[in-house]
Protein backbone atom coordinates (compact mmCIF):
# COMPACT_ATOMS: atom_id res chain seq x y z
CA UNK A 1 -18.08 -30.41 38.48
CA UNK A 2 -19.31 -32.23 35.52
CA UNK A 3 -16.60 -29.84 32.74
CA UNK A 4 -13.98 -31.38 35.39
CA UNK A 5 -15.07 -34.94 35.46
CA UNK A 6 -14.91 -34.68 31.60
CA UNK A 7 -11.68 -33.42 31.48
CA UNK A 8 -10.47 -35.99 33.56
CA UNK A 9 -12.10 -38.47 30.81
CA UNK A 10 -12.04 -36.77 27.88
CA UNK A 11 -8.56 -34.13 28.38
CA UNK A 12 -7.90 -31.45 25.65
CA UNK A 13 -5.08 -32.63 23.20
CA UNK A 14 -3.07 -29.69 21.92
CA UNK A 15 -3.97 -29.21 18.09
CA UNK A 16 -0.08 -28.62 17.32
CA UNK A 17 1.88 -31.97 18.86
CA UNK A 18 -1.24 -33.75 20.16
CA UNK A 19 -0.18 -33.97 24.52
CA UNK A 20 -2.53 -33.32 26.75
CA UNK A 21 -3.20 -30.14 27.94
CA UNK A 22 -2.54 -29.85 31.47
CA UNK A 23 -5.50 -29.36 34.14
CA UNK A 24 -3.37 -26.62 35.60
CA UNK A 25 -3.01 -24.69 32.63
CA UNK A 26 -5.15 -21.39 33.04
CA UNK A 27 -5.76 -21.23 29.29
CA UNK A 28 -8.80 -22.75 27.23
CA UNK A 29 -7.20 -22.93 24.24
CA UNK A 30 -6.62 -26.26 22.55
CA UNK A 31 -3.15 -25.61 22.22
CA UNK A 32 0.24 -26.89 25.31
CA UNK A 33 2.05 -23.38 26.72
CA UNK A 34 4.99 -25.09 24.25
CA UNK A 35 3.25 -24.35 21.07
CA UNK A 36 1.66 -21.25 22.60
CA UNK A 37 5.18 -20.02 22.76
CA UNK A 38 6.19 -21.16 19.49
CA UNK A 39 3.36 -18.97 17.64
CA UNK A 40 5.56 -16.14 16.02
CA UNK A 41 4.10 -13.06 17.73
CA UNK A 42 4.49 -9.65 16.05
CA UNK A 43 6.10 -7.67 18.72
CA UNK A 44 6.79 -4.47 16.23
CA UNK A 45 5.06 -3.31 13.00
CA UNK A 46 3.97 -0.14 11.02
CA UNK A 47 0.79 1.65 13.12
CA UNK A 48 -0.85 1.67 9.42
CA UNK A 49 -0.11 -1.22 7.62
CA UNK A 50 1.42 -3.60 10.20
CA UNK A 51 4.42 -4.81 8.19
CA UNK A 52 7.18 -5.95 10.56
CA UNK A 53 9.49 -3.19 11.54
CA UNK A 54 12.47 -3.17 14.18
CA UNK A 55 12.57 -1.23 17.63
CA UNK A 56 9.28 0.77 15.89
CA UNK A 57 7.48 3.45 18.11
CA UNK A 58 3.85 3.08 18.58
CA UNK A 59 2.29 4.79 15.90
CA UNK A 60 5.40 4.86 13.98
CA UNK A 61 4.84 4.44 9.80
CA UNK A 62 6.71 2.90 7.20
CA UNK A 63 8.41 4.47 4.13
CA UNK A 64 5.73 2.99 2.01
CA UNK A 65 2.74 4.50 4.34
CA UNK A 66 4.38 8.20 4.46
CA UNK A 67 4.71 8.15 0.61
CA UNK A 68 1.22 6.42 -0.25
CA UNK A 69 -0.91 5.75 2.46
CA UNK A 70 -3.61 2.85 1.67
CA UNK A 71 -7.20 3.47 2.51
CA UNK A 72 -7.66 2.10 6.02
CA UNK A 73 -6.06 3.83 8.99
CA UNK A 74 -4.65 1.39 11.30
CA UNK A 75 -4.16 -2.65 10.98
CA UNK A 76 -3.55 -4.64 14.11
CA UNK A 77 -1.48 -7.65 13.45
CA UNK A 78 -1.02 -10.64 15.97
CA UNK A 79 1.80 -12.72 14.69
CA UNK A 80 3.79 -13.40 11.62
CA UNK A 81 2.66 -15.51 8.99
CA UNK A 82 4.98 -18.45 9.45
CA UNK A 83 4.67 -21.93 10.80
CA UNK A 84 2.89 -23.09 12.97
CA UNK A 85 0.22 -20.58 12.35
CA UNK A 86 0.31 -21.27 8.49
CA UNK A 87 -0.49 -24.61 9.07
CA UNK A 88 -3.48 -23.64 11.52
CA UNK A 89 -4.83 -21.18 8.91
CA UNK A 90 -4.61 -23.65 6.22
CA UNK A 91 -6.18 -26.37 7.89
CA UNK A 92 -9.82 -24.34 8.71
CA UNK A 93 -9.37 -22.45 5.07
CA UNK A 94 -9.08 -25.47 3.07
CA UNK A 95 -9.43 -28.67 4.93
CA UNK A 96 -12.98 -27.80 6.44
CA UNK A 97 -11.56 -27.90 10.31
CA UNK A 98 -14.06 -24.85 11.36
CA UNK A 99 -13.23 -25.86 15.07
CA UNK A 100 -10.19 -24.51 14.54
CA UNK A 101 -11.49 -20.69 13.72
CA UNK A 102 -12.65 -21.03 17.38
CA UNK A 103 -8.83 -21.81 18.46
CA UNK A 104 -7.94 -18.79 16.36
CA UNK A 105 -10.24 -16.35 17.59
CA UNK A 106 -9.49 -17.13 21.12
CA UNK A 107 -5.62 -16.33 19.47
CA UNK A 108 -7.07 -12.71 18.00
CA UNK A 109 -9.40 -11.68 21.15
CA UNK A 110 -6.57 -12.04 23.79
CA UNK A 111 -3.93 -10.19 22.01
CA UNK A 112 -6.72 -7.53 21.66
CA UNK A 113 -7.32 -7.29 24.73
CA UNK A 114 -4.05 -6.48 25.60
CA UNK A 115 -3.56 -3.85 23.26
CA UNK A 116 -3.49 -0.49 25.28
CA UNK A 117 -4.46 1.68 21.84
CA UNK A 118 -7.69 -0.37 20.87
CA UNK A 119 -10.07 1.87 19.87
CA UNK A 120 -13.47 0.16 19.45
CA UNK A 121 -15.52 0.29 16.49
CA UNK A 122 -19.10 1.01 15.85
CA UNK A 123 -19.50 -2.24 14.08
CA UNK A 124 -16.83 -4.86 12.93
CA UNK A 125 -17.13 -5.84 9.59
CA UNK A 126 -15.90 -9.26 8.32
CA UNK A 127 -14.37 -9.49 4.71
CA UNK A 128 -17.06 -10.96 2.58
CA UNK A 129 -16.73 -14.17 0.29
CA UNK A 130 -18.66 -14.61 -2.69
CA UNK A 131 -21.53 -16.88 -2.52
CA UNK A 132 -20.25 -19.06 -4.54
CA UNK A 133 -16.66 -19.77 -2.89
CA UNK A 134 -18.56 -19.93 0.60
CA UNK A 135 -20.82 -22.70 -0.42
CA UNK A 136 -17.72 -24.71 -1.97
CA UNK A 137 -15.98 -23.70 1.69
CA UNK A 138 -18.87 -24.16 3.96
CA UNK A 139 -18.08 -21.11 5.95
CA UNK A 140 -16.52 -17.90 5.33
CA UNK A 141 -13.45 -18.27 8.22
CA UNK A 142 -13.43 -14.49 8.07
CA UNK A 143 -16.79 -13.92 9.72
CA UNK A 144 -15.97 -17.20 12.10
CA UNK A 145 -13.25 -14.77 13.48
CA UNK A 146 -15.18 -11.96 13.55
CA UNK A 147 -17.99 -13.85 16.14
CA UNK A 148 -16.05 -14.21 18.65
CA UNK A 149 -14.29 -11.06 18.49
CA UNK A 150 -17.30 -8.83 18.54
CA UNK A 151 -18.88 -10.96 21.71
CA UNK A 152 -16.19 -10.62 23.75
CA UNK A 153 -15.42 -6.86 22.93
CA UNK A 154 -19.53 -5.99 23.51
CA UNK A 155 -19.46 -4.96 19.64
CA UNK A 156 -22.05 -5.36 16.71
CA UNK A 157 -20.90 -7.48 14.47
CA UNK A 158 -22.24 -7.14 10.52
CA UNK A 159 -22.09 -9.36 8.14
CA UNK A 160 -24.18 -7.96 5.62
CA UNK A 161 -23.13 -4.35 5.05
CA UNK A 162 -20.44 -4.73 2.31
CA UNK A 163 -20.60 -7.65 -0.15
CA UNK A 164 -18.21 -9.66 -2.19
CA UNK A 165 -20.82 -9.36 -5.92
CA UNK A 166 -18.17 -10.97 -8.39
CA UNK A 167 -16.30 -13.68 -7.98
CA UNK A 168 -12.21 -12.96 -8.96
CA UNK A 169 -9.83 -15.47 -9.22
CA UNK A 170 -7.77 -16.11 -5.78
CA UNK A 171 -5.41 -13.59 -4.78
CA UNK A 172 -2.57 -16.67 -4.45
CA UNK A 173 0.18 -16.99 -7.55
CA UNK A 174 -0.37 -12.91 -8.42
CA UNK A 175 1.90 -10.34 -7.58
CA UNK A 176 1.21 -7.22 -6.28
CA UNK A 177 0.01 -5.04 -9.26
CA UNK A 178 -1.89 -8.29 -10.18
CA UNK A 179 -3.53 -8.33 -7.16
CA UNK A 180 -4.65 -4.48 -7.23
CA UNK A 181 -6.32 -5.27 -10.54
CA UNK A 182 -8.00 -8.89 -9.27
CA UNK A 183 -9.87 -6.92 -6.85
CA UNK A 184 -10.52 -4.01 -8.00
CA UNK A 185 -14.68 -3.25 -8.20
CA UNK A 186 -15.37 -6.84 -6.20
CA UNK A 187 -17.09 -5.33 -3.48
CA UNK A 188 -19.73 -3.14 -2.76
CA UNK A 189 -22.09 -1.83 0.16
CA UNK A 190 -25.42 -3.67 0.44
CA UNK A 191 -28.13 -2.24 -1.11
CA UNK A 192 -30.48 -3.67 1.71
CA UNK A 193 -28.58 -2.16 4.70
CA UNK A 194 -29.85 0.92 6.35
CA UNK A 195 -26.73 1.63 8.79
CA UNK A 196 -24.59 4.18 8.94
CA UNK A 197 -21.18 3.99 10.52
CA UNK A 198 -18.12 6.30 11.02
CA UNK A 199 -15.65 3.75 12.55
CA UNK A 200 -15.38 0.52 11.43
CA UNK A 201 -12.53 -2.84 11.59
CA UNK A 202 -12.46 -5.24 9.18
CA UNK A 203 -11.63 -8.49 10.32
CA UNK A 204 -9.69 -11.28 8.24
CA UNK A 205 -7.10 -14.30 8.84
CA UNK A 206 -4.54 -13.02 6.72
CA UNK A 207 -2.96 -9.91 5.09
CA UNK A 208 -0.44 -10.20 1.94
CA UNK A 209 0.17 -7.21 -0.01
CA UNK A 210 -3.13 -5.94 1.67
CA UNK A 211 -4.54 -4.93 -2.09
CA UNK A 212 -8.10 -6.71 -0.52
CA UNK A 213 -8.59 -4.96 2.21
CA UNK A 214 -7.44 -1.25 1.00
CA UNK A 215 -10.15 -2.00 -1.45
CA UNK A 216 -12.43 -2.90 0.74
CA UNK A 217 -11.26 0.44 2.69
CA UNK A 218 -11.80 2.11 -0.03
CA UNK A 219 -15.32 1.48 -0.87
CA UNK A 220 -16.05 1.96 2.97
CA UNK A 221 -14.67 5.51 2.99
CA UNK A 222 -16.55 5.96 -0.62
CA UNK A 223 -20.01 5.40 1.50
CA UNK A 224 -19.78 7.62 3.87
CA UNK A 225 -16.75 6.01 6.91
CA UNK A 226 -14.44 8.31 8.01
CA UNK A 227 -12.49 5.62 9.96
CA UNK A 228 -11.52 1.90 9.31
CA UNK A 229 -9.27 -0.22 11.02
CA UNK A 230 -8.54 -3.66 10.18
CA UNK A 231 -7.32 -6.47 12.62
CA UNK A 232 -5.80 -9.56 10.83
CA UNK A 233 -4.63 -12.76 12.71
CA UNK A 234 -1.51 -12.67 10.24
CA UNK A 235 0.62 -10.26 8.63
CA UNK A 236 3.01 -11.74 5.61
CA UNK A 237 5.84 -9.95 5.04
CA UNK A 238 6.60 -8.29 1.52
């Protein structure tokens, strides 16, 4: 009674074009069904790497995957990295707007829960910032994602297995081969943790080239991981 007496005062404002979201609407989110629709949703994609493909079966690969496959198995992608979503990401990454990674992760856990293949993990495993950046950011959005995500799928979430012990440059402005070398020996497992995992997903708002988080695979199947899986809000094409 009180949540709908302060709706009626106070009514959520989509984050997007600003109406009001409608009483009737049975979604949460702080977005109108209009700019729900508008998100660009990734309807077919590589099973490994989750670039965009057309008419792609299930656990079909691209060319790239069959010739070199990266270190992680499968990556889960929810929509295209293009407007508005860009906007949304950029706003909580660099504009401090953390309520937004709630918006977000709303975005990531219903598509998940929709997806008829999800295998869940022993522990999801947000990408680590260096303590430096996250103190100039506040947060690390990554592991903002990640909260959500392992409450509503019942699954430990760990934040302190694999760190981020250098800081490199910004992936942004560097090509591909660049990017392979920027993070190449950034991260490492924790010398303080004591768990042991065989399946893990990595969570993070974006993948590019994905050169972070097949090193980050990497170093997880160098300790010991025989599977890792990564679920990214966003997918950028190549």
């Amino acid at each position: 009674m009180i949540k709908g007496i302060l709706n009626a005062i106070y009514p959520r404002r989509c984050v997007l074009c600003m109406t009001s979201c409608r009483q009737s609407d049975d979604s949460p989110l702080d977005l109108c069904k209009d700019c729900q629709n508008d998100l660009p949703l990734m309807e077919s994609a590589c099973f490994q790497c989750a670039i965009p493909l057309q008419n792609t079966l299930e656990a079909q690969r691209c060319g790239q995957c069959l010739q070199k496959p990266p270190a992680f198995d499968h990556v889960i992608s929810f929509y295209h990295y293009q407007q508005p979503l860009i906007w949304l990401i950029q706003q909580m990454k660099f504009h401090k707007r953390i309520l937004l990674a709630r918006l977000l992760s709303q975005l990531m856990v219903r598509r998940l829960q929709l997806h008829q293949s999800l295998s869940i993990p022993d522990a999801i495993i947000p990408v680590p910032l260096h303590h430096k950046r996250r103190y100039q950011r506040g947060f690390n959005q990554a592991e903002e994602l990640a909260k959500s995500i392992a409450k509503a799928l019942h699954c430990p979430l760990d934040s302190h297995y694999l760190e981020r012990h250098l800081n490199n440059p910004q992936q942004s402005g560097l090509n591909a081969k660049q990017r392979r070398k920027n993070v190449k020996g950034v991260f490492r497992i924790s010398h303080k943790t004591t768990k042991h995992y065989s399946h893990v997903a990595i969570i993070d708002d974006v993948m590019s080239t994905g050169s972070t988080l097949n090193e980050i695979a990497r170093v997880l199947k160098k300790s010991g991981i025989k599977k890792v899986d990564v679920w990214v809000l966003a997918r950028a094409s190549r």
